[in-house]
N, C-alpha and C. Protein backbone atom coordinates (compact mmCIF):
# COMPACT_ATOMS: atom_id res chain seq x y z
N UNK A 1 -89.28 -6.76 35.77
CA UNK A 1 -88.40 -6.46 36.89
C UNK A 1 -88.88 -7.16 38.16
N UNK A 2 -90.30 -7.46 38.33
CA UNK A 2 -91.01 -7.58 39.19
C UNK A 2 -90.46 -8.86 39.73
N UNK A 3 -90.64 -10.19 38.54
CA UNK A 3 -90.38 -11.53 38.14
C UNK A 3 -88.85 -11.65 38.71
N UNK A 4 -87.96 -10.68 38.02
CA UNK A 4 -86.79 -11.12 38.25
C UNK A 4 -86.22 -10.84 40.50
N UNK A 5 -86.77 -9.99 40.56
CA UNK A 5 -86.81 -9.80 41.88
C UNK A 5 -87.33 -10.96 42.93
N UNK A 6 -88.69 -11.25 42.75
CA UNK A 6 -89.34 -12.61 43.30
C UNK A 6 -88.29 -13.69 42.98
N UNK A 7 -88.04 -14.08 41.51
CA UNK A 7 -86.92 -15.13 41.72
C UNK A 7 -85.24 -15.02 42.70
N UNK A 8 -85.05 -13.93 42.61
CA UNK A 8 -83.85 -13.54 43.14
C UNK A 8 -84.04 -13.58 45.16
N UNK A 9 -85.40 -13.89 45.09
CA UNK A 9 -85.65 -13.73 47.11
C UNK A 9 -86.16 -14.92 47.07
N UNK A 10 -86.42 -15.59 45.76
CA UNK A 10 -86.80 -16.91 46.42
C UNK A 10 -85.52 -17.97 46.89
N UNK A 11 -84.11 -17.40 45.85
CA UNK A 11 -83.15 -18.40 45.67
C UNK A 11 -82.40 -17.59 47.26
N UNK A 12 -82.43 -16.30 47.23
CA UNK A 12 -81.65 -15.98 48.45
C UNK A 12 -82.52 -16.92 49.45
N UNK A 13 -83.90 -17.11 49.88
CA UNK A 13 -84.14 -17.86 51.02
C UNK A 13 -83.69 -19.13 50.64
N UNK A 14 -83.80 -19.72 49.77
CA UNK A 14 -83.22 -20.95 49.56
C UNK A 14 -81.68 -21.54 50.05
N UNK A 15 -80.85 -20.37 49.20
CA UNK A 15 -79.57 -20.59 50.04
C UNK A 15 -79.43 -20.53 51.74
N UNK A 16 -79.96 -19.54 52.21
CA UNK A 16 -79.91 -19.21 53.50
C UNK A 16 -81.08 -20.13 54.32
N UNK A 17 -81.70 -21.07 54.16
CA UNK A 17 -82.65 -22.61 54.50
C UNK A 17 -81.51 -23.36 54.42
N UNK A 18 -80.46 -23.30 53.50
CA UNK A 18 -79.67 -24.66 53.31
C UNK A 18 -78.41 -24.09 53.93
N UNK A 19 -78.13 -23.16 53.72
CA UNK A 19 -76.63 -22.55 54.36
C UNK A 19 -76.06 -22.63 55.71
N UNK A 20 -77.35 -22.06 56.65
CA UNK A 20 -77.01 -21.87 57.70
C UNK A 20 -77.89 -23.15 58.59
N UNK A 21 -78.19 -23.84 57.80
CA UNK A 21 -78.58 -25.29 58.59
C UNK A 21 -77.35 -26.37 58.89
N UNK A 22 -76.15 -26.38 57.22
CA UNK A 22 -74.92 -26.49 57.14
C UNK A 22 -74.12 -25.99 57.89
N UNK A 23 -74.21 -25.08 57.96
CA UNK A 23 -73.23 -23.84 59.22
C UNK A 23 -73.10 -24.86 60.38
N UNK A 24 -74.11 -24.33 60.95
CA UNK A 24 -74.41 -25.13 62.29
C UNK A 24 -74.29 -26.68 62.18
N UNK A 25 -74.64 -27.41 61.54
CA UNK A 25 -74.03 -28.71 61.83
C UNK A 25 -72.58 -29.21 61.96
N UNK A 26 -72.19 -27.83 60.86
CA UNK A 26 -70.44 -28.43 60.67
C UNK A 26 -69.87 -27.75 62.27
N UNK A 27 -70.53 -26.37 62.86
CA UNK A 27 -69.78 -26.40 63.85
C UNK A 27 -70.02 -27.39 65.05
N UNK A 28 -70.92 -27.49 65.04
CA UNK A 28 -71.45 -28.84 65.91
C UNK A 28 -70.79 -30.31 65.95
N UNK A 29 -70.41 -30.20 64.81
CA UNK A 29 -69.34 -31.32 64.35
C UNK A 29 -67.86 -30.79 64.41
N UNK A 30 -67.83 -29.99 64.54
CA UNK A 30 -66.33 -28.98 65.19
C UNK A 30 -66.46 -29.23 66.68
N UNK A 31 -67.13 -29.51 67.28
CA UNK A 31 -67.21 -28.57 68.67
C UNK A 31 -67.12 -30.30 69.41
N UNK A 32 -67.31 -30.73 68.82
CA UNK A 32 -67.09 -32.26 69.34
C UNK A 32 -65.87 -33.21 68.89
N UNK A 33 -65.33 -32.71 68.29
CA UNK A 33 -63.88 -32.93 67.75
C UNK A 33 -62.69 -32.97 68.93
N UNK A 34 -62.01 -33.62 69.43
CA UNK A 34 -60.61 -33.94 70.68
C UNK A 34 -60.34 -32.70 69.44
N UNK A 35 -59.73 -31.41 70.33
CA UNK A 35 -58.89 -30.73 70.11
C UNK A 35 -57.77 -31.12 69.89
N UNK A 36 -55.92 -30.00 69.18
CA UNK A 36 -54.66 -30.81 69.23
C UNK A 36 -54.37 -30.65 71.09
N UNK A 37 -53.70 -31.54 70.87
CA UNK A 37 -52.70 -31.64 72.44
C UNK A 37 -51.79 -30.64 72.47
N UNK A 38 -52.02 -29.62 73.56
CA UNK A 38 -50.57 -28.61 73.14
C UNK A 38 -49.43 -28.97 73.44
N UNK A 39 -48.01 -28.67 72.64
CA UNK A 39 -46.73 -29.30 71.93
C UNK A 39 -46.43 -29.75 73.77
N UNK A 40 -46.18 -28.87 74.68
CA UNK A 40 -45.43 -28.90 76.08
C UNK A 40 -45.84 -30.08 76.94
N UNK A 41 -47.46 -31.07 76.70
CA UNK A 41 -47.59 -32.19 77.19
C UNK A 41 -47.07 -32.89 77.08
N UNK A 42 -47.34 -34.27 77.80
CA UNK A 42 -46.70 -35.70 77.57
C UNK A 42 -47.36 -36.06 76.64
N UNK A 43 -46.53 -36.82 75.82
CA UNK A 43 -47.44 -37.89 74.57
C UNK A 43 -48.43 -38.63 75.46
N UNK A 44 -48.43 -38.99 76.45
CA UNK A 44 -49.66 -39.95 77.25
C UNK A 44 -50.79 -39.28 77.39
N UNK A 45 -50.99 -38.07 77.43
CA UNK A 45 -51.62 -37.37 77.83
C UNK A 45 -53.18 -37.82 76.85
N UNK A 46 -54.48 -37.59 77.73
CA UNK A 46 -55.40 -37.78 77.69
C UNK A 46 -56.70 -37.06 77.40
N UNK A 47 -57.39 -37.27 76.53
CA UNK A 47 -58.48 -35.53 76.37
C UNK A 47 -59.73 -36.46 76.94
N UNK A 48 -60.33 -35.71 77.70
CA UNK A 48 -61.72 -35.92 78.15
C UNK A 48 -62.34 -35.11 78.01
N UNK A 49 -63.66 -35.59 76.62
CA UNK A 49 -64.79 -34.58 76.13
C UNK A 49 -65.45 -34.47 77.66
N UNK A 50 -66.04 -32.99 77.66
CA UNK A 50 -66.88 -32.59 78.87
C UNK A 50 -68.57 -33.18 78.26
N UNK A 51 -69.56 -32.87 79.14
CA UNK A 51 -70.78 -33.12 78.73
C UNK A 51 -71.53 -31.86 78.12
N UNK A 52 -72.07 -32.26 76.49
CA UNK A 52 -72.41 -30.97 75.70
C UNK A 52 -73.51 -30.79 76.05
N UNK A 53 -74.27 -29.84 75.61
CA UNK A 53 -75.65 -29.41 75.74
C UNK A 53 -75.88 -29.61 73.75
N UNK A 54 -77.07 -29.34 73.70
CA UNK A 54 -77.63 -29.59 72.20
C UNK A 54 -77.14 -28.33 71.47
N UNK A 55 -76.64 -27.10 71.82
CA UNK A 55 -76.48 -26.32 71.11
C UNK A 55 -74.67 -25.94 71.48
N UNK A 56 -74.67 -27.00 71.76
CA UNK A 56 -72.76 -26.59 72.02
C UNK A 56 -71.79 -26.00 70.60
N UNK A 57 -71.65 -24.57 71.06
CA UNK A 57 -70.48 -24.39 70.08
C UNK A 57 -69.13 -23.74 70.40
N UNK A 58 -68.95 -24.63 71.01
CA UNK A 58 -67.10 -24.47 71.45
C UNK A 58 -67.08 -26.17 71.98
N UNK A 59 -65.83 -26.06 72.14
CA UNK A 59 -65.00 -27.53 72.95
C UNK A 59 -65.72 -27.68 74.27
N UNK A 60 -65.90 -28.69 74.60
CA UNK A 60 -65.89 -28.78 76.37
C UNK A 60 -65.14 -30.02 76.57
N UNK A 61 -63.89 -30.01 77.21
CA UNK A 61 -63.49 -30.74 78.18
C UNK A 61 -62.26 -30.65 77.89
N UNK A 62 -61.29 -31.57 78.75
CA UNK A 62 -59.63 -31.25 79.29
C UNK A 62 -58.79 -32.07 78.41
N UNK A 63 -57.67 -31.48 78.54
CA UNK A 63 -56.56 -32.45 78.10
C UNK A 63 -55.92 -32.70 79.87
N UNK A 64 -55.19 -34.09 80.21
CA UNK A 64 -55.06 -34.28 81.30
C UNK A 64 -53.62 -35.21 80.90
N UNK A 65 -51.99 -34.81 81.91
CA UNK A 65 -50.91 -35.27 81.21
C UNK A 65 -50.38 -35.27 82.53
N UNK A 66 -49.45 -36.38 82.79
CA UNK A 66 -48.72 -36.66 83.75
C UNK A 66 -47.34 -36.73 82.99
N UNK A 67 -46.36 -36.21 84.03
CA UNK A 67 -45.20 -37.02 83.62
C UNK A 67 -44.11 -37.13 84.78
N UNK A 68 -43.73 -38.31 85.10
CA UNK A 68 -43.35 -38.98 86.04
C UNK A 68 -41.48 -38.60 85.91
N UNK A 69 -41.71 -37.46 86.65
CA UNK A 69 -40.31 -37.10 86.91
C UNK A 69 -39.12 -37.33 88.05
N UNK A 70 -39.91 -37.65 89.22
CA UNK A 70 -39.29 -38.70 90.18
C UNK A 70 -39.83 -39.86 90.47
N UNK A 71 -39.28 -40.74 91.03
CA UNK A 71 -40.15 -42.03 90.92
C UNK A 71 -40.78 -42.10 92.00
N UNK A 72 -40.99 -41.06 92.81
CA UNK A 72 -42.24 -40.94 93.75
C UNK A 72 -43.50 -40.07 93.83
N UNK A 73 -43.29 -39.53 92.71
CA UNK A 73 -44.14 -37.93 92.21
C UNK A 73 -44.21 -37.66 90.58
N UNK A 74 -45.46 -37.00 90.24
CA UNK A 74 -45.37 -36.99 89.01
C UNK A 74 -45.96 -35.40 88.59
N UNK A 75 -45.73 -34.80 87.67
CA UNK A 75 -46.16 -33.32 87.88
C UNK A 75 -46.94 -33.38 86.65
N UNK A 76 -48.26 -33.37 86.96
CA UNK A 76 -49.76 -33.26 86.57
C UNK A 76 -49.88 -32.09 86.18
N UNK A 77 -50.61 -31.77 84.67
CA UNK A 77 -51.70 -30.24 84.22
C UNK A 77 -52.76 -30.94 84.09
N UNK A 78 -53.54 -30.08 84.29
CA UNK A 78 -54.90 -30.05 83.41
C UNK A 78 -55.35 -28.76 82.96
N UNK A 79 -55.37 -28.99 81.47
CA UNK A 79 -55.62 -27.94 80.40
C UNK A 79 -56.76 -27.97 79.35
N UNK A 80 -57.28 -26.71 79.60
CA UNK A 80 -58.78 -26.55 78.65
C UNK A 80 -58.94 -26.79 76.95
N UNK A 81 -60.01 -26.93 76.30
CA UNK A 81 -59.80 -27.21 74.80
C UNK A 81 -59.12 -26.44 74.07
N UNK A 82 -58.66 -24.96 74.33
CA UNK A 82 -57.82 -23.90 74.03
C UNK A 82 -56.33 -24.00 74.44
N UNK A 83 -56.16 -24.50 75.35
CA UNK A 83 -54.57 -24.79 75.50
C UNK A 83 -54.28 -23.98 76.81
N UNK A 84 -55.63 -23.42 77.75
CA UNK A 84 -55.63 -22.89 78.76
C UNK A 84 -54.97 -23.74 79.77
N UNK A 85 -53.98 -23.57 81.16
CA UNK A 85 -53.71 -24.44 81.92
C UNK A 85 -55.07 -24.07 82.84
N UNK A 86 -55.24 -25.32 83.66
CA UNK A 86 -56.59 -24.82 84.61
C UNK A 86 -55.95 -25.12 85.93
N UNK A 87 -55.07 -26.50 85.69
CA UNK A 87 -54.77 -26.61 87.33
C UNK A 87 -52.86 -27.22 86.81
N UNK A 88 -52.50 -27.44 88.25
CA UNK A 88 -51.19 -27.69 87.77
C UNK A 88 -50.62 -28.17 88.99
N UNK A 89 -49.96 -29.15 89.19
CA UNK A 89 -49.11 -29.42 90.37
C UNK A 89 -48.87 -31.32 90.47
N UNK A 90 -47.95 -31.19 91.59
CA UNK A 90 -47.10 -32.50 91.79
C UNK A 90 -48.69 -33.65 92.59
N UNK A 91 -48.34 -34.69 92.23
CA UNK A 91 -49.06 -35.79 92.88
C UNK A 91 -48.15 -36.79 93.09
N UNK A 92 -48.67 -37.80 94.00
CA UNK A 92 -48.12 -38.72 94.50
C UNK A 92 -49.01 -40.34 94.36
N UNK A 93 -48.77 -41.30 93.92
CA UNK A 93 -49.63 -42.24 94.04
C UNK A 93 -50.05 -42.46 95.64
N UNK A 94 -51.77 -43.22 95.43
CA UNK A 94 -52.40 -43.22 96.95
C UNK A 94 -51.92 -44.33 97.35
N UNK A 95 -51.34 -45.37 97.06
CA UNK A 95 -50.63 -46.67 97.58
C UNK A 95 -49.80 -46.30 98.03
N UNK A 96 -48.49 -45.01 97.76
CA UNK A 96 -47.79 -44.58 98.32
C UNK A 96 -46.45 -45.31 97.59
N UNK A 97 -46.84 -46.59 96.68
CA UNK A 97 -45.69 -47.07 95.51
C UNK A 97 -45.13 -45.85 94.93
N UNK A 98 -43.55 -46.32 93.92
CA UNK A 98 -43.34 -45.88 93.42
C UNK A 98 -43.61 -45.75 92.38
N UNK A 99 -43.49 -44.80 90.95
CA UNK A 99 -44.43 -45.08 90.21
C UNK A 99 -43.51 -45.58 89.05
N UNK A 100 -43.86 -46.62 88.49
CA UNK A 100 -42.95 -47.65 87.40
C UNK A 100 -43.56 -47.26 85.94
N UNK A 101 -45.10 -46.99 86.03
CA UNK A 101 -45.25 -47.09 84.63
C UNK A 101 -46.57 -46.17 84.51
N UNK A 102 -46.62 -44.92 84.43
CA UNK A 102 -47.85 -43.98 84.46
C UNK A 102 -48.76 -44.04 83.24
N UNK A 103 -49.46 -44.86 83.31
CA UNK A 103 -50.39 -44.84 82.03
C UNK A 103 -52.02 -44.21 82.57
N UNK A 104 -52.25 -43.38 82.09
CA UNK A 104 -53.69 -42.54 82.67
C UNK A 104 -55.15 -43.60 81.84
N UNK A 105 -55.62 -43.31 83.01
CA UNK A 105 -57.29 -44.06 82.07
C UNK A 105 -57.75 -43.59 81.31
N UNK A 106 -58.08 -43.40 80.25
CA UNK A 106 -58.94 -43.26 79.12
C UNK A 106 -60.43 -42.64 79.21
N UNK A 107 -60.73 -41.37 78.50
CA UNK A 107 -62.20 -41.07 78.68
C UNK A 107 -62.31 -40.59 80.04
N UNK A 108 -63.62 -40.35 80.42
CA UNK A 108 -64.26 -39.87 81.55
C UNK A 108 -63.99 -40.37 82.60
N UNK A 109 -62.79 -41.66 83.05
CA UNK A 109 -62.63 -42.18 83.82
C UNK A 109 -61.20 -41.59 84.42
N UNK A 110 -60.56 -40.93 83.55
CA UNK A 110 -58.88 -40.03 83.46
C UNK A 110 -58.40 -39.43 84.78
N UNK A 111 -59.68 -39.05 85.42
CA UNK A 111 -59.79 -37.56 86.30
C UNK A 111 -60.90 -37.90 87.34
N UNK A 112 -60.63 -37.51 88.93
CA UNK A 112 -62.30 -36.94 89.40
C UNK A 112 -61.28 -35.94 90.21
N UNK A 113 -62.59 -34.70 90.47
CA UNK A 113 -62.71 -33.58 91.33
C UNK A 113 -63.17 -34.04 92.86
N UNK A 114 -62.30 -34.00 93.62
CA UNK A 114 -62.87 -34.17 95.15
C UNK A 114 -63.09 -32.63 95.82
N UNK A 115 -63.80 -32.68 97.06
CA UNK A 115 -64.16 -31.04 97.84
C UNK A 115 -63.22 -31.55 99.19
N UNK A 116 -62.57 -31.35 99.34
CA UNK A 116 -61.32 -30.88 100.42
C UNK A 116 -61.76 -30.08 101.37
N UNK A 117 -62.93 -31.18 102.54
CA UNK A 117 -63.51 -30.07 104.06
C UNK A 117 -62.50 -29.81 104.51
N UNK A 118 -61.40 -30.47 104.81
CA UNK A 118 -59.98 -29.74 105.95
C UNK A 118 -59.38 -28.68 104.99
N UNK A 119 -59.49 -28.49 103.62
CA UNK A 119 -59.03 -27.42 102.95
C UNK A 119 -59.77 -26.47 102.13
N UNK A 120 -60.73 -26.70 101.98
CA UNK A 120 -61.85 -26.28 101.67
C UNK A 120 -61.74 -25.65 100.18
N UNK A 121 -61.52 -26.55 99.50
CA UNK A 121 -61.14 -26.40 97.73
C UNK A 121 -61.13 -28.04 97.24
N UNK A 122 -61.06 -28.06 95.99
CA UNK A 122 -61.06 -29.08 95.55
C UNK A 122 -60.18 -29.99 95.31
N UNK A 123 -59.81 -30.87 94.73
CA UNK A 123 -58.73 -31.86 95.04
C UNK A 123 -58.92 -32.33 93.78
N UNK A 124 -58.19 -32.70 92.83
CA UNK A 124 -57.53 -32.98 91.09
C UNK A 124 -57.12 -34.52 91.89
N UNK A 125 -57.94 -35.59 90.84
CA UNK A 125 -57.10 -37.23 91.25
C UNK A 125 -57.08 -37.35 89.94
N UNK A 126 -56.19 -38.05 89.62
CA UNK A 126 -56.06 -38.69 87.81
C UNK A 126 -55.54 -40.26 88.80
N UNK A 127 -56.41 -40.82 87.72
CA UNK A 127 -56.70 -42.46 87.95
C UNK A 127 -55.73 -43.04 86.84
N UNK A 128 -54.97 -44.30 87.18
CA UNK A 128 -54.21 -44.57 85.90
C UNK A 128 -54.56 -46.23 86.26
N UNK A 129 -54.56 -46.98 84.98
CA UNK A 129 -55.00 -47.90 84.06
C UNK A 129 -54.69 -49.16 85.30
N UNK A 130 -53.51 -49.10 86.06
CA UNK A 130 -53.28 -50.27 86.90
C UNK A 130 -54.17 -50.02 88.03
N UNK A 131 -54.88 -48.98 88.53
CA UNK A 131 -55.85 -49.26 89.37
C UNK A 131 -55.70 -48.01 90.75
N UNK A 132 -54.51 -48.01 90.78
CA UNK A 132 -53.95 -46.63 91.40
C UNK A 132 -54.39 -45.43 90.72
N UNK A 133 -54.43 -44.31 91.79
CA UNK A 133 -54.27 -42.65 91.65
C UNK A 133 -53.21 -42.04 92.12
N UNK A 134 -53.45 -41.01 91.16
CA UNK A 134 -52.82 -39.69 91.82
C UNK A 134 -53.17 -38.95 92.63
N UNK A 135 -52.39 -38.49 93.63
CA UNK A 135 -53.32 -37.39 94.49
C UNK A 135 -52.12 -36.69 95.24
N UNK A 136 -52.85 -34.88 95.42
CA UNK A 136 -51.71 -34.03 95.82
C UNK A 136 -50.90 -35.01 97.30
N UNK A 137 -49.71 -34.65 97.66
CA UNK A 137 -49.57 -35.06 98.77
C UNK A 137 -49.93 -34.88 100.16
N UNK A 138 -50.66 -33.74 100.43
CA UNK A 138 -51.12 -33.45 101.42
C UNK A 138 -52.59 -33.84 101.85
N UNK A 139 -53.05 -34.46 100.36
CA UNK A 139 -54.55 -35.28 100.45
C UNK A 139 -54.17 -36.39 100.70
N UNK A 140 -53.33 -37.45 100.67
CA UNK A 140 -53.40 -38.57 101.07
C UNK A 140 -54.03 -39.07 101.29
N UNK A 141 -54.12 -39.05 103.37
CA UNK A 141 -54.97 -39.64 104.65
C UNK A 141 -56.69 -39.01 103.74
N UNK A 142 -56.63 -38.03 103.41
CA UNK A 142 -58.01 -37.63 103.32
C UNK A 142 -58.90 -38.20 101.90
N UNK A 143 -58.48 -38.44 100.69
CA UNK A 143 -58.67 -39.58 99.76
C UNK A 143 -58.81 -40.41 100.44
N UNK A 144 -57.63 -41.37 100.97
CA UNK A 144 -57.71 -42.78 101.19
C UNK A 144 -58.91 -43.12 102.21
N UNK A 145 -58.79 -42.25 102.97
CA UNK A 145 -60.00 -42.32 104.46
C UNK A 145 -61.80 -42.66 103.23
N UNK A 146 -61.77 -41.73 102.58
CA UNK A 146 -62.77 -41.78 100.84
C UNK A 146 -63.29 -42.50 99.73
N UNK A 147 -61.62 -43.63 100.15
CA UNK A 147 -61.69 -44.34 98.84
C UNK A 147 -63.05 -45.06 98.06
N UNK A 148 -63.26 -44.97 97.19
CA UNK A 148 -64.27 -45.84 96.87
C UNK A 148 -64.05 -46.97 96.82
């Protein structure tokens, strides 16, 4: 009985050495995966992985979607790996053009967060591929005064 017991705790540690080493890699390999795009975005729309830590197990970073509904304004989300909205509202290109063809940048370049001293909150820019941004309309003067 003795024998059969010792073998039976040697194979349980065995599985559980190999199991949960598997576990964790596959979620790790989950957790770095572009989530789906939820159905209500634009097909253009853009996912930017956030920056993981070594033990990341969830998503980090945005889905980011314009869609250019007047040709002077375009009404921007940005939504979490869950399908959370985080921010939401109209922008305007900083050239002050109209906008002909909204294609967003790719990757970590999609998006920056500005700090808004005359408003004292942050400011959502989505950068698109011809070299122009987006930005609320009331940031304008205060971006452009910024620009890099």
């Amino acid at each position: 009985m003795r024998g059969k017991t010792l073998i039976f705790v040697k194979w349980m540690l065995v599985a559980f050495l190999g199991i949960v080493p598997l576990a964790i890699l596959g979620r790790l390999q989950w957790a770095s995966m572009k989530p789906s795009k939820p159905l209500w975005m634009p097909p253009s729309s853009v996912w930017i992985s956030g920056p993981h830590t070594p033990l990341e197990f969830h998503r980090v970073g945005r889905w980011v979607g314009c869609l250019a509904d007047f040709p002077s304004s375009a009404k921007c989300s940005f939504v979490d790996g869950e399908g959370h909205l985080m921010w939401e509202g109209r922008l305007i290109l900083l050239s002050g053009k109209e906008i002909h063809n909204l294609s967003i940048r790719p990757g970590e370049e999609a998006f920056s967060v500005k700090w808004s001293r005359k408003e004292d909150r942050p400011i959502w820019i989505v950068h698109l591929t011809d070299g122009d941004s987006l930005v609320p309309p009331d940031n304008v003067d205060e971006i452009g005064a910024n620009a890099d």
